[in-house]
N, C-alpha and C. Protein backbone atom coordinates (compact mmCIF):
# COMPACT_ATOMS: atom_id res chain seq x y z
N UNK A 1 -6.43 -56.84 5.31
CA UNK A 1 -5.66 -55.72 5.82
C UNK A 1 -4.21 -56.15 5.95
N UNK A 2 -3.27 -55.61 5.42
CA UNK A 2 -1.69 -55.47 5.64
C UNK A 2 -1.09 -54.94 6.74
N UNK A 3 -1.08 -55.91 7.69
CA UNK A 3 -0.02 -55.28 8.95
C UNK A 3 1.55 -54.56 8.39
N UNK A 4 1.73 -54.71 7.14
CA UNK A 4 3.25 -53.98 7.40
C UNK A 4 2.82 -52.48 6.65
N UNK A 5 1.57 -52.22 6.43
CA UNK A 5 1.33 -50.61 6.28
C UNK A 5 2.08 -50.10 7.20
N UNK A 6 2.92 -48.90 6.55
CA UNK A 6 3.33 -47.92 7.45
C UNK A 6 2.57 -47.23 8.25
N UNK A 7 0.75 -47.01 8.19
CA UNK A 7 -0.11 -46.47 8.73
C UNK A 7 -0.93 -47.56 9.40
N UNK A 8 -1.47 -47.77 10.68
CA UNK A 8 -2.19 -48.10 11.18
C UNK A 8 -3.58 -47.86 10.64
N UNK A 9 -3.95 -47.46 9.73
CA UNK A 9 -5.15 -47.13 8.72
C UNK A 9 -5.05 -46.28 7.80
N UNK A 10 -6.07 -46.26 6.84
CA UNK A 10 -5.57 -46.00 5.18
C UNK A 10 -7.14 -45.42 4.79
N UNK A 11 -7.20 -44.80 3.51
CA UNK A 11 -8.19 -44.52 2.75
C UNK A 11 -7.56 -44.81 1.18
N UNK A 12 -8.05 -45.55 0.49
CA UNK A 12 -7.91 -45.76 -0.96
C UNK A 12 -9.29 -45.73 -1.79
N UNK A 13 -8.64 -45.43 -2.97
CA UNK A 13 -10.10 -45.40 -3.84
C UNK A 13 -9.73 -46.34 -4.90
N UNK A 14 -11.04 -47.26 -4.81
CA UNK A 14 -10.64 -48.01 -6.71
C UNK A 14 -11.83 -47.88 -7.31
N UNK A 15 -11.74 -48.22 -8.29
CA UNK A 15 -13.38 -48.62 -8.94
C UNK A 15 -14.25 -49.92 -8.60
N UNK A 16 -15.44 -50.07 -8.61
CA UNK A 16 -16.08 -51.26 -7.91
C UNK A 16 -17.60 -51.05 -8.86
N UNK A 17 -17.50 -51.76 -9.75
CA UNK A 17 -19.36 -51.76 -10.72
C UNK A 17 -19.99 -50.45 -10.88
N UNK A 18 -18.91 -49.74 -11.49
CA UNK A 18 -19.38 -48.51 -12.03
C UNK A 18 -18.93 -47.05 -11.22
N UNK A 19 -19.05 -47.44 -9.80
CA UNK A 19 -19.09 -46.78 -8.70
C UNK A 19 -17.30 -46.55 -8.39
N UNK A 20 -17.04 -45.34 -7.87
CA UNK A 20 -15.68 -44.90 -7.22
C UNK A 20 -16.18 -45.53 -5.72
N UNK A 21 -15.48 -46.71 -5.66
CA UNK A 21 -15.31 -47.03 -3.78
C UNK A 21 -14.05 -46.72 -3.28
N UNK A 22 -14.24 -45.90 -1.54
CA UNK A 22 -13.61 -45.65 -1.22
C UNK A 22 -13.20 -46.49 -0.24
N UNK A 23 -12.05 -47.09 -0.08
CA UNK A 23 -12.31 -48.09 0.76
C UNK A 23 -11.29 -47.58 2.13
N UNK A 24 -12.08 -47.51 3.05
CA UNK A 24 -11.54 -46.92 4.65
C UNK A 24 -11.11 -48.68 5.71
N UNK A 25 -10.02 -48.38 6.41
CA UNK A 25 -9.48 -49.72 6.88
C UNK A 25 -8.31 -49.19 8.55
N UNK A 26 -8.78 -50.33 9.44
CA UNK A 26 -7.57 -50.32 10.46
C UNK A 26 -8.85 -48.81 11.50
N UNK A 27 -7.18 -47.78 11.64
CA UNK A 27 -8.11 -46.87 12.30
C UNK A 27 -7.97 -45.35 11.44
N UNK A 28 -9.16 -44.88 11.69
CA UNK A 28 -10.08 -44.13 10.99
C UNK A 28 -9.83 -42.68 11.83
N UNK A 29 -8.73 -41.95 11.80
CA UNK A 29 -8.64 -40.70 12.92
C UNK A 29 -7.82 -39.48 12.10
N UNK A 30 -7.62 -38.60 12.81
CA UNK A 30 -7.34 -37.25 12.38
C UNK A 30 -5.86 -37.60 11.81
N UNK A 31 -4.94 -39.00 12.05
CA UNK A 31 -3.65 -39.24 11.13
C UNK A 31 -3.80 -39.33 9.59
N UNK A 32 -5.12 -39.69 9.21
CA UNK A 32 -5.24 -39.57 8.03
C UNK A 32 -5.83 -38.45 7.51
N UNK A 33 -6.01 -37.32 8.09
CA UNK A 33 -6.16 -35.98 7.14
C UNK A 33 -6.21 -35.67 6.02
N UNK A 34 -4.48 -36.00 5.99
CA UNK A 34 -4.05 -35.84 4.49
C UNK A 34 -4.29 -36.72 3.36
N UNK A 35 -4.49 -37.99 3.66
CA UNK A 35 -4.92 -39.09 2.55
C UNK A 35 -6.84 -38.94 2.64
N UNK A 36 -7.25 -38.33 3.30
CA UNK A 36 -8.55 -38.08 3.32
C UNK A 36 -9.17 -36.64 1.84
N UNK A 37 -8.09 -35.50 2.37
CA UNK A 37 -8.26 -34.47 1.47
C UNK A 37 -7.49 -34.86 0.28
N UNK A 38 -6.89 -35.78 -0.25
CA UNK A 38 -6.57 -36.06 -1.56
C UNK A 38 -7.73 -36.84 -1.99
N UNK A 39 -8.07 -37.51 -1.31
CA UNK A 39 -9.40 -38.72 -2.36
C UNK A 39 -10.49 -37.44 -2.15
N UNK A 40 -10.38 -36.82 -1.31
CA UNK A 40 -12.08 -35.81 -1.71
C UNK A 40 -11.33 -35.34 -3.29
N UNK A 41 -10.55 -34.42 -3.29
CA UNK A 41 -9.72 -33.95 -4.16
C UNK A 41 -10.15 -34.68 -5.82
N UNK A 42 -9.55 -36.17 -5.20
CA UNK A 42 -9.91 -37.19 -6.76
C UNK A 42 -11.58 -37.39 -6.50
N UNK A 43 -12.41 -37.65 -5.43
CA UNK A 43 -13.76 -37.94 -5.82
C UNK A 43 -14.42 -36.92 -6.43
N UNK A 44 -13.99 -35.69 -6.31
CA UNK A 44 -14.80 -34.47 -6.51
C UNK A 44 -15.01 -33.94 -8.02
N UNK A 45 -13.65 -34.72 -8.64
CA UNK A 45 -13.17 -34.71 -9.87
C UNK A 45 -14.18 -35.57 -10.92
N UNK A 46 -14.05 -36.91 -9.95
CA UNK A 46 -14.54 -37.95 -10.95
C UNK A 46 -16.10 -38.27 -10.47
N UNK A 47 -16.75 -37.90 -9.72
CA UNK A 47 -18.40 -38.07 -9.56
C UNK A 47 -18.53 -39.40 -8.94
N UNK A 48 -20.15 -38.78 -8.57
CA UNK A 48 -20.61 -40.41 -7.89
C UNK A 48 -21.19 -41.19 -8.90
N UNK A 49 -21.69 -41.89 -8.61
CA UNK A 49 -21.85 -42.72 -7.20
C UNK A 49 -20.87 -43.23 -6.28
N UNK A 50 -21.24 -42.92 -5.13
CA UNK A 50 -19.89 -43.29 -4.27
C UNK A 50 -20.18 -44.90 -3.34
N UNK A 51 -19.41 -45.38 -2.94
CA UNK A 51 -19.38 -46.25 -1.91
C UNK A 51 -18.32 -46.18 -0.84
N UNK A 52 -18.22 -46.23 0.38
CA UNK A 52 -17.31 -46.13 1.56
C UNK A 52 -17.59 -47.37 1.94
N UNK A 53 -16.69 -48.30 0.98
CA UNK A 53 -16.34 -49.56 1.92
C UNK A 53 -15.51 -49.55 3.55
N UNK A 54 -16.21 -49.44 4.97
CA UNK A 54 -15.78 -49.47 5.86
C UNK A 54 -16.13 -50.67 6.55
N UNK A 55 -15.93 -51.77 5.78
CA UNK A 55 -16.02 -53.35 6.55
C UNK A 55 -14.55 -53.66 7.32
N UNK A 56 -13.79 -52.85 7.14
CA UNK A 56 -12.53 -53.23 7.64
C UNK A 56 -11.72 -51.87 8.81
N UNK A 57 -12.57 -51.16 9.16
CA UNK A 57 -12.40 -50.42 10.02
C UNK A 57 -12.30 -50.67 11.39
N UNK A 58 -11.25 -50.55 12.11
CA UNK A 58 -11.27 -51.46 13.32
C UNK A 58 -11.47 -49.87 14.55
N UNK A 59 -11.12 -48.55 14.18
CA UNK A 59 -11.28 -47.71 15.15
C UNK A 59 -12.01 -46.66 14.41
N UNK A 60 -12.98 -45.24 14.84
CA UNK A 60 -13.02 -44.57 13.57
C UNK A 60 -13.16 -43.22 15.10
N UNK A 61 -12.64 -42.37 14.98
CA UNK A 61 -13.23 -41.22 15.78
C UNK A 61 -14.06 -40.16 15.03
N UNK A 62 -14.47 -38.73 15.09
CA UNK A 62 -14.93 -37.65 14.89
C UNK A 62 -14.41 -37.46 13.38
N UNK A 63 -12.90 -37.80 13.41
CA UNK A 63 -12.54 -36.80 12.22
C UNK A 63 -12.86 -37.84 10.88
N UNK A 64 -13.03 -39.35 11.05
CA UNK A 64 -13.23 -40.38 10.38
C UNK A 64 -14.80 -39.89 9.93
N UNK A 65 -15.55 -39.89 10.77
CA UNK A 65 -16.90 -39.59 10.98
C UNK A 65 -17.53 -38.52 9.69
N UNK A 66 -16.59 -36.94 9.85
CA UNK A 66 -16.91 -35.94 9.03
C UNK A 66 -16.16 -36.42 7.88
N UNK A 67 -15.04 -37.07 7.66
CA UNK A 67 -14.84 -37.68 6.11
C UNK A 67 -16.05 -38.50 5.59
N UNK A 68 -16.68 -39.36 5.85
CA UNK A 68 -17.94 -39.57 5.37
C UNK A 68 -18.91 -39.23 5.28
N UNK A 69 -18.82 -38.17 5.96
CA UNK A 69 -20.25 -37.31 6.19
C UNK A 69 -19.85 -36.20 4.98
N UNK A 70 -18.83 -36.16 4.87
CA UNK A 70 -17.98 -34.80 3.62
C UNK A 70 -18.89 -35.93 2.13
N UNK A 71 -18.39 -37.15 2.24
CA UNK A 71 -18.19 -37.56 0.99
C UNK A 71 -20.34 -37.80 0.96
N UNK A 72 -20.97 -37.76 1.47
CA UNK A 72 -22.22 -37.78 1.35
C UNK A 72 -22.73 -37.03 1.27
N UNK A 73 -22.17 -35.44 1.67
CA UNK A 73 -22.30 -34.03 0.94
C UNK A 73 -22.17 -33.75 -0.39
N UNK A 74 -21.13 -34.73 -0.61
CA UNK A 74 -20.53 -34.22 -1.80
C UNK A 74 -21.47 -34.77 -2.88
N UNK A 75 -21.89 -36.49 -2.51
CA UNK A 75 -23.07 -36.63 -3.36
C UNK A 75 -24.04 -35.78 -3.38
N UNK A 76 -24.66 -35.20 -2.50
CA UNK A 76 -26.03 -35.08 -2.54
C UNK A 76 -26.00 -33.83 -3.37
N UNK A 77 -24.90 -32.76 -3.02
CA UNK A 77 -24.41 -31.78 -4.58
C UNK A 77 -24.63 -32.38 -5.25
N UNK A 78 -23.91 -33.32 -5.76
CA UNK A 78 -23.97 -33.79 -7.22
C UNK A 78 -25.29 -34.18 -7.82
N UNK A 79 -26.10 -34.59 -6.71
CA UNK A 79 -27.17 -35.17 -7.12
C UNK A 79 -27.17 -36.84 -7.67
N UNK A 80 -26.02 -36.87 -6.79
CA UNK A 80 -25.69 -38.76 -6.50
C UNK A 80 -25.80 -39.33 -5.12
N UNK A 81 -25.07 -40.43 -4.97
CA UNK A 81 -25.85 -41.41 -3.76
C UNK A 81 -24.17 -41.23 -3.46
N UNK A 82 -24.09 -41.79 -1.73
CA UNK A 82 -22.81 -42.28 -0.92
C UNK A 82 -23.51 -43.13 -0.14
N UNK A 83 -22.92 -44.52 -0.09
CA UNK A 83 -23.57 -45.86 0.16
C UNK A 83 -22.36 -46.19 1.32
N UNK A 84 -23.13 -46.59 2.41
CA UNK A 84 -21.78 -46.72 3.45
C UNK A 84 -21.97 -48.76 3.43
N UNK A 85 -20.61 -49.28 2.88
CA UNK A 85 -20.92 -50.66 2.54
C UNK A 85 -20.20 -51.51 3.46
N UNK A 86 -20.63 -52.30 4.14
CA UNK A 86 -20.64 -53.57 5.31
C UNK A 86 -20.16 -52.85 6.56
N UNK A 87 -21.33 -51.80 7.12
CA UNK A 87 -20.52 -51.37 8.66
C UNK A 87 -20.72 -51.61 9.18
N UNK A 88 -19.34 -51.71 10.55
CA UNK A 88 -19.76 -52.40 11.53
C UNK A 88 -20.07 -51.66 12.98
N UNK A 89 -20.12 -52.05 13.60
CA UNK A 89 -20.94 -51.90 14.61
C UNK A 89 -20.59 -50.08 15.30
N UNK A 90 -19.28 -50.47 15.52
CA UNK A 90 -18.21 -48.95 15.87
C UNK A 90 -19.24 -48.15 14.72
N UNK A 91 -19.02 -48.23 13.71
CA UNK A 91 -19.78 -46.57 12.66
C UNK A 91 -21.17 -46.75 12.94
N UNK A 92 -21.74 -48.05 12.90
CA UNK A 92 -23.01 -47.30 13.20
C UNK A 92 -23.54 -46.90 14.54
N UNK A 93 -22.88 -47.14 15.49
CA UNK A 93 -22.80 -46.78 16.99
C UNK A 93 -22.54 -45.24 16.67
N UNK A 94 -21.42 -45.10 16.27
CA UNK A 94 -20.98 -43.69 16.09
C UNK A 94 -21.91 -42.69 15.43
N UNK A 95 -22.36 -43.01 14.29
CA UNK A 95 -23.65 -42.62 13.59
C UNK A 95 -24.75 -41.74 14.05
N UNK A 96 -25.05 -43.00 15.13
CA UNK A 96 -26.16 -43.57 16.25
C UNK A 96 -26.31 -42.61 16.96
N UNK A 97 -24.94 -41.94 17.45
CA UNK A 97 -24.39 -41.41 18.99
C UNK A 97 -24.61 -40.07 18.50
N UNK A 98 -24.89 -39.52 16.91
CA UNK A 98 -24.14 -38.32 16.66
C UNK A 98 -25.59 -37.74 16.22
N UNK A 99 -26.77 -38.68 15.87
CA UNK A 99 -28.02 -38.87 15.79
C UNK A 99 -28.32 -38.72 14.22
N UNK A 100 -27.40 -39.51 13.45
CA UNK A 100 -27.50 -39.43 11.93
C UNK A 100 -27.27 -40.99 11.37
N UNK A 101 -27.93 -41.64 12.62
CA UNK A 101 -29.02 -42.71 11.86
C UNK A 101 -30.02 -42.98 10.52
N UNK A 102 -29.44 -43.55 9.63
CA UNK A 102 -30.70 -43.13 8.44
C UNK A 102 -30.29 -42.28 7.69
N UNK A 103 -29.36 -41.23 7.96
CA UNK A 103 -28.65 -40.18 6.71
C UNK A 103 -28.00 -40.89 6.09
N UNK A 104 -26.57 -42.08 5.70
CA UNK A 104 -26.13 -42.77 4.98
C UNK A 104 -26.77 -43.79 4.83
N UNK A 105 -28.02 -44.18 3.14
CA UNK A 105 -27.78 -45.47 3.37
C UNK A 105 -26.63 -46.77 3.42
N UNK A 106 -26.76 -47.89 3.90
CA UNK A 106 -26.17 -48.65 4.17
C UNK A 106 -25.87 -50.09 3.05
N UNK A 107 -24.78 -50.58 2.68
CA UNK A 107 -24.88 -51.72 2.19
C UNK A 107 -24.88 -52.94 2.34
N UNK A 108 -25.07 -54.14 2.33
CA UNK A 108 -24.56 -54.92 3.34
C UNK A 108 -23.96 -56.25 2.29
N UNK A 109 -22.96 -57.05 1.83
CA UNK A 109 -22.73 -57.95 0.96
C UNK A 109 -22.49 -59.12 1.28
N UNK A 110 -22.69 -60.36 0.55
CA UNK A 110 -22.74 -61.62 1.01
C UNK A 110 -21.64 -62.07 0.33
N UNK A 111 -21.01 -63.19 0.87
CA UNK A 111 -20.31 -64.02 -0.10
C UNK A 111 -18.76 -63.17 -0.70
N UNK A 112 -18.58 -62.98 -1.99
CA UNK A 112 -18.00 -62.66 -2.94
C UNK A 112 -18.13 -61.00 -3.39
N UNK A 113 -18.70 -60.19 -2.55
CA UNK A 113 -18.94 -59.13 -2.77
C UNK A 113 -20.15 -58.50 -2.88
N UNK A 114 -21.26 -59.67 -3.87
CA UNK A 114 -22.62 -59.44 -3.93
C UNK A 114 -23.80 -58.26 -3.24
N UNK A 115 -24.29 -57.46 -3.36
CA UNK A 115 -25.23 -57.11 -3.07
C UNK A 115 -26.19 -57.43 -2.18
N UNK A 116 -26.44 -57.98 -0.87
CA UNK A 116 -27.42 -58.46 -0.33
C UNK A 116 -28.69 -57.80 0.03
N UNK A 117 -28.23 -56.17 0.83
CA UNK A 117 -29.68 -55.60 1.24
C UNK A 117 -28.87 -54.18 1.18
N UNK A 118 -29.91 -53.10 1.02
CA UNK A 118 -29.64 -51.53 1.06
C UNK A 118 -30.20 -51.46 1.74
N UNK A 119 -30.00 -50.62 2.89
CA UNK A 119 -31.15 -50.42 4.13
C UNK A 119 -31.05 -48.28 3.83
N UNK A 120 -31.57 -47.51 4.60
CA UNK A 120 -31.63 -45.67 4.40
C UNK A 120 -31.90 -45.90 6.26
């Protein structure tokens, strides 16, 4: 994570093994709106499979919450997957709290990026 972001948290998308990852970082709140409705904008365009890398999320509230919950809609239209990859404790607490435990599966990676376990 880059402390001299002008934003205290970010949403970017790159490519990652086939898959559009979105990668969420810092804090996760209604300041990012607008960088939220542009990547739906580009995911909606370019299809899943998705991934929401949120290993680097340090705050996430409500409005963080329904951006991933948007982008796991958007798979399940499509008739693709949204993989929520290395979360930590805050999202799945939040998850937990909201009682949508088990609706995103989860990724979890070792090492270098690797694949370790998919949990639902």
């Amino acid at each position: 994570m880059d402390n001299d972001l002008p934003y205290p948290g970010g949403i970017e998308i790159v490519e990652a093994d086939g898959r559009a990852c979105v990668r969420l970082w810092g804090d996760v709140d209604a300041t990012l709106r607008d960088q939220a409705s542009a990547a739906m904008v580009v995911l909606a365009k370019q299809g899943g499979p998705y991934v929401v890398d949120v290993a680097d999320v340090t705050f996430i509230d409500s409005s963080g919450i329904a951006f991933i919950l948007q982008l796991h809609r958007l798979a399940s239209e499509e008739g693709s997957t949204a993989i929520l990859r290395d979360p930590p404790g805050l999202v799945t607490n939040m998850l937990e709290l909201i009682g949508l435990t088990g609706t995103i599966p989860f990724e979890f990676t070792a090492g270098g990026g690797s694949m370790a376990v998919t949990t639902a």
